[in-house]
Protein backbone atom coordinates (compact mmCIF):
# COMPACT_ATOMS: atom_id res chain seq x y z
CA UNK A 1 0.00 0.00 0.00
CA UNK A 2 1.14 3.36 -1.28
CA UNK A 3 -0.01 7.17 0.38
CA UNK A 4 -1.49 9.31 -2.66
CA UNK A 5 -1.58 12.80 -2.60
CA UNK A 6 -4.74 14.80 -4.13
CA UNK A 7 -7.33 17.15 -3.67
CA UNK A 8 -11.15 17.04 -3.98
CA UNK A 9 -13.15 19.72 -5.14
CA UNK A 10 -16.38 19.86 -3.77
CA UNK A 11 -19.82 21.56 -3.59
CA UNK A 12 -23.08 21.34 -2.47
CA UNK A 13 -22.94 21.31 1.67
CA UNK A 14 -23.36 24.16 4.40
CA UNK A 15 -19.99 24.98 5.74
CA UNK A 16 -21.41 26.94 8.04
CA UNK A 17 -23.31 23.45 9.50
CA UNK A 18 -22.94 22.20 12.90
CA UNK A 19 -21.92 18.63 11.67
CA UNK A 20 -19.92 19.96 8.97
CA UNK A 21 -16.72 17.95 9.41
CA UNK A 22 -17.99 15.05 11.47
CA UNK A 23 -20.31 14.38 7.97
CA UNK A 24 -16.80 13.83 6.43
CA UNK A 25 -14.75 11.88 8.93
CA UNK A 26 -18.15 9.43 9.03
CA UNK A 27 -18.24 9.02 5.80
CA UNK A 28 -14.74 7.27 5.55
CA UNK A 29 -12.55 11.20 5.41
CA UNK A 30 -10.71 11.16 8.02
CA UNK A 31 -7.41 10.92 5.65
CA UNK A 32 -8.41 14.71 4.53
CA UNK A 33 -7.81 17.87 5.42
CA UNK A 34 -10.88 20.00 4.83
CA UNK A 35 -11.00 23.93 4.31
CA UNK A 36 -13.89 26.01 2.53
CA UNK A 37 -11.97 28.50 0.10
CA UNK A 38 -13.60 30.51 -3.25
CA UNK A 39 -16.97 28.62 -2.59
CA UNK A 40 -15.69 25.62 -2.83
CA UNK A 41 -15.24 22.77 -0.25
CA UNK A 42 -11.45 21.60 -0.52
CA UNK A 43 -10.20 18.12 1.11
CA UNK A 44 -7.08 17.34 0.42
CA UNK A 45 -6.60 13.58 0.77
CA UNK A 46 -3.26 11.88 2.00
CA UNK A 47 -4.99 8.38 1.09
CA UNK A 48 -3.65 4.58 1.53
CA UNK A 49 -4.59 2.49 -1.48
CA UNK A 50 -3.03 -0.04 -3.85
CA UNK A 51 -3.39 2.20 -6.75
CA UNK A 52 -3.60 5.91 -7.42
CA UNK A 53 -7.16 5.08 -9.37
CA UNK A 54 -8.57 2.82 -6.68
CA UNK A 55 -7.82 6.07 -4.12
CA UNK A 56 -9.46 8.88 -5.82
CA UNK A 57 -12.54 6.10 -6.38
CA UNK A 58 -12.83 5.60 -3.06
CA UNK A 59 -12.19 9.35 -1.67
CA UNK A 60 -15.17 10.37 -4.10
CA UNK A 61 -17.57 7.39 -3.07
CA UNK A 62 -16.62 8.99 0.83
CA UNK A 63 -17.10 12.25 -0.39
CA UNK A 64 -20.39 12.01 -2.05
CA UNK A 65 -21.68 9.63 1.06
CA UNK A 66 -22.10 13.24 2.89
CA UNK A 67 -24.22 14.37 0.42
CA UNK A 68 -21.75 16.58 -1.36
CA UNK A 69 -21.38 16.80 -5.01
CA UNK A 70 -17.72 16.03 -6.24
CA UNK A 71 -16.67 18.83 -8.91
CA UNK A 72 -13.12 17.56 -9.47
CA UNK A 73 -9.72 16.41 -8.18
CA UNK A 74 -6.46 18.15 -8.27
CA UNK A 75 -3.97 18.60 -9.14
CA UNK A 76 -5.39 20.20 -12.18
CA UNK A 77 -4.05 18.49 -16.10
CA UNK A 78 -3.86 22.61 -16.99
CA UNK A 79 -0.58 24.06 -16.05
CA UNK A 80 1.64 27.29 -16.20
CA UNK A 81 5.13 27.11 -17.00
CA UNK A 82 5.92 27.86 -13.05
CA UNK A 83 3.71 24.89 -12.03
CA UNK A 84 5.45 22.75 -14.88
CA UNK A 85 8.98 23.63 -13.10
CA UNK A 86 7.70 23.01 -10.39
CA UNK A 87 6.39 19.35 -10.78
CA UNK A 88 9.07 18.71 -12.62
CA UNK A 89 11.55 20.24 -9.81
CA UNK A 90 12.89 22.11 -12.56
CA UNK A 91 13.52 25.76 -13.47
CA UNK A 92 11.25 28.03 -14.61
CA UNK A 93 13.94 29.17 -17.08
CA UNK A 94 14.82 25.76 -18.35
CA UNK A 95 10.87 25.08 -18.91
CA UNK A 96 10.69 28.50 -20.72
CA UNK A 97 13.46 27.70 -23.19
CA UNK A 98 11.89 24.27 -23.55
CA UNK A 99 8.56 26.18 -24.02
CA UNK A 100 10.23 28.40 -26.54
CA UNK A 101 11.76 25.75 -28.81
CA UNK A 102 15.51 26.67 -27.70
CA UNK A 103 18.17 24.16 -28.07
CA UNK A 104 18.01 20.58 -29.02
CA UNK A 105 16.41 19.24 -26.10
CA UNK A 106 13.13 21.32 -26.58
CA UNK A 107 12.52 19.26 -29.51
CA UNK A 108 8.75 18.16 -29.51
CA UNK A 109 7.72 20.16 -26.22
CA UNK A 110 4.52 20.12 -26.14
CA UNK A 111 1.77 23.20 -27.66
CA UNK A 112 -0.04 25.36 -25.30
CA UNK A 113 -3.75 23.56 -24.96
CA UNK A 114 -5.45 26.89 -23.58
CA UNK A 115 -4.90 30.17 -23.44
CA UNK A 116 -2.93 30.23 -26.43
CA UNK A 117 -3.83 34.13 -27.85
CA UNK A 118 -2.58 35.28 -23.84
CA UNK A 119 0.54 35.94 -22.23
CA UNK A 120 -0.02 33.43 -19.63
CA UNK A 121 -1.27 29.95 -21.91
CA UNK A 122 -1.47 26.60 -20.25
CA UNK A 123 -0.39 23.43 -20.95
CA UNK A 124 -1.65 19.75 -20.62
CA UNK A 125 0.46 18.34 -17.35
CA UNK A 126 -0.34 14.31 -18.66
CA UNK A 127 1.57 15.86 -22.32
CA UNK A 128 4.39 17.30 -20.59
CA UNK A 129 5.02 15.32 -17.89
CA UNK A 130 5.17 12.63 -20.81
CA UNK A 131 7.43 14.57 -22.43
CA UNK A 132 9.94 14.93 -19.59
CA UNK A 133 9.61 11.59 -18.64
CA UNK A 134 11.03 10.45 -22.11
CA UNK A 135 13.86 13.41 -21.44
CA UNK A 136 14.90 11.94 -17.71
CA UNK A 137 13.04 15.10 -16.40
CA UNK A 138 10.13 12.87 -14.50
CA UNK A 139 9.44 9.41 -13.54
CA UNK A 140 7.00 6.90 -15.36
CA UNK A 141 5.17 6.82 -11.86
CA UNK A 142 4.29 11.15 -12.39
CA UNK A 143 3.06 10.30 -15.84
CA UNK A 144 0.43 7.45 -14.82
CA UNK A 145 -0.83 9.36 -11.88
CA UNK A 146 -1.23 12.90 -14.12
CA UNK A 147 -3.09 10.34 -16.47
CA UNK A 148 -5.06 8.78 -14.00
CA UNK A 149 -6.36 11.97 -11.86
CA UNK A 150 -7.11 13.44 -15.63
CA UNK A 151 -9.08 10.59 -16.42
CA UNK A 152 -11.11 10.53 -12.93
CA UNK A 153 -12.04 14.39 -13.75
CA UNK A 154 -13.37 13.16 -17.51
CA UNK A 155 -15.41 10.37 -15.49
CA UNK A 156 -16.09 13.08 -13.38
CA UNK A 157 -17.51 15.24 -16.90
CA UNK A 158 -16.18 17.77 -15.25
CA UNK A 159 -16.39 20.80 -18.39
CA UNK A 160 -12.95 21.53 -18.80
CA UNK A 161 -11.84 17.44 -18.93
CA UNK A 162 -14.72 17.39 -21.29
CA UNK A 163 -13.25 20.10 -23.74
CA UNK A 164 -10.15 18.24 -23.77
């Protein structure tokens, strides 16, 4: 058994309830941390499971036994180039020459996938991280679990997995 790190977006319960939290650690959440930020509910999960997949299952069948309504997990598929170096534990100037096609080793970096027309686009993490991972930059195990968590959030429908 492996500890996964994620978040779960969430909706659709009073914070401002009496049995707020104890709704969560009854329902099976007592491996999250839970905050209410931007209108949101926020748990972020430190969970034991065999797989990163089986996890975020079972974290959203917990979540949703409160009654809540599961929006999506993080971390999010759509990244800067600061997040990039920093899930890659890279620098933000090394991503940006990589992002700008500079050198040899930026051949094939992957396109912006939104916010292309802005000075701040976004990439797809799963892309990169794929990317890197066939430069050295990140392990096989960070390119299955960007994969996986953006595959939960298509399950999920959530709108942006669904424009992807």
């Amino acid at each position: 058994m492996k500890t996964f790190e994620f978040s779960i977006i969430a909706s659709g319960l009073d914070h401002m309830a009496d049995d707020f939290e104890d709704r969560f650690f009854e329902a099976g959440c007592d491996d999250a941390t839970i905050a209410f930020a931007r209108g949101v509910i926020i748990l972020a999960f430190a969970r034991e499971a065999g797989s990163l997949e089986a996890a975020i299952a079972s974290a959203i069948e917990n979540v949703r036994a409160t009654g809540a309504q599961v929006e999506r997990i993080e971390p999010d598929s759509l990244v800067s180039l600061s997040e990039i170096a920093h899930r890659a534990g890279l620098t933000r100037q090394a991503i940006s020459n990589y992002a700008a096609g500079k050198g040899k080793r930026a051949l094939g970096f992957p396109r912006p996938v939104a916010r292309i027309t802005s000075e701040s686009p976004l990439w797809d993490w799963p892309d990169v991280a794929s990317w890197l991972c066939a430069k050295g930059g990140v392990s096989d195990e960070a390119v299955a679990e960007a994969r996986a968590i953006q595959q939960a959030n298509q399950e999920l429908g959530t709108p942006r997995a669904a424009a992807e």
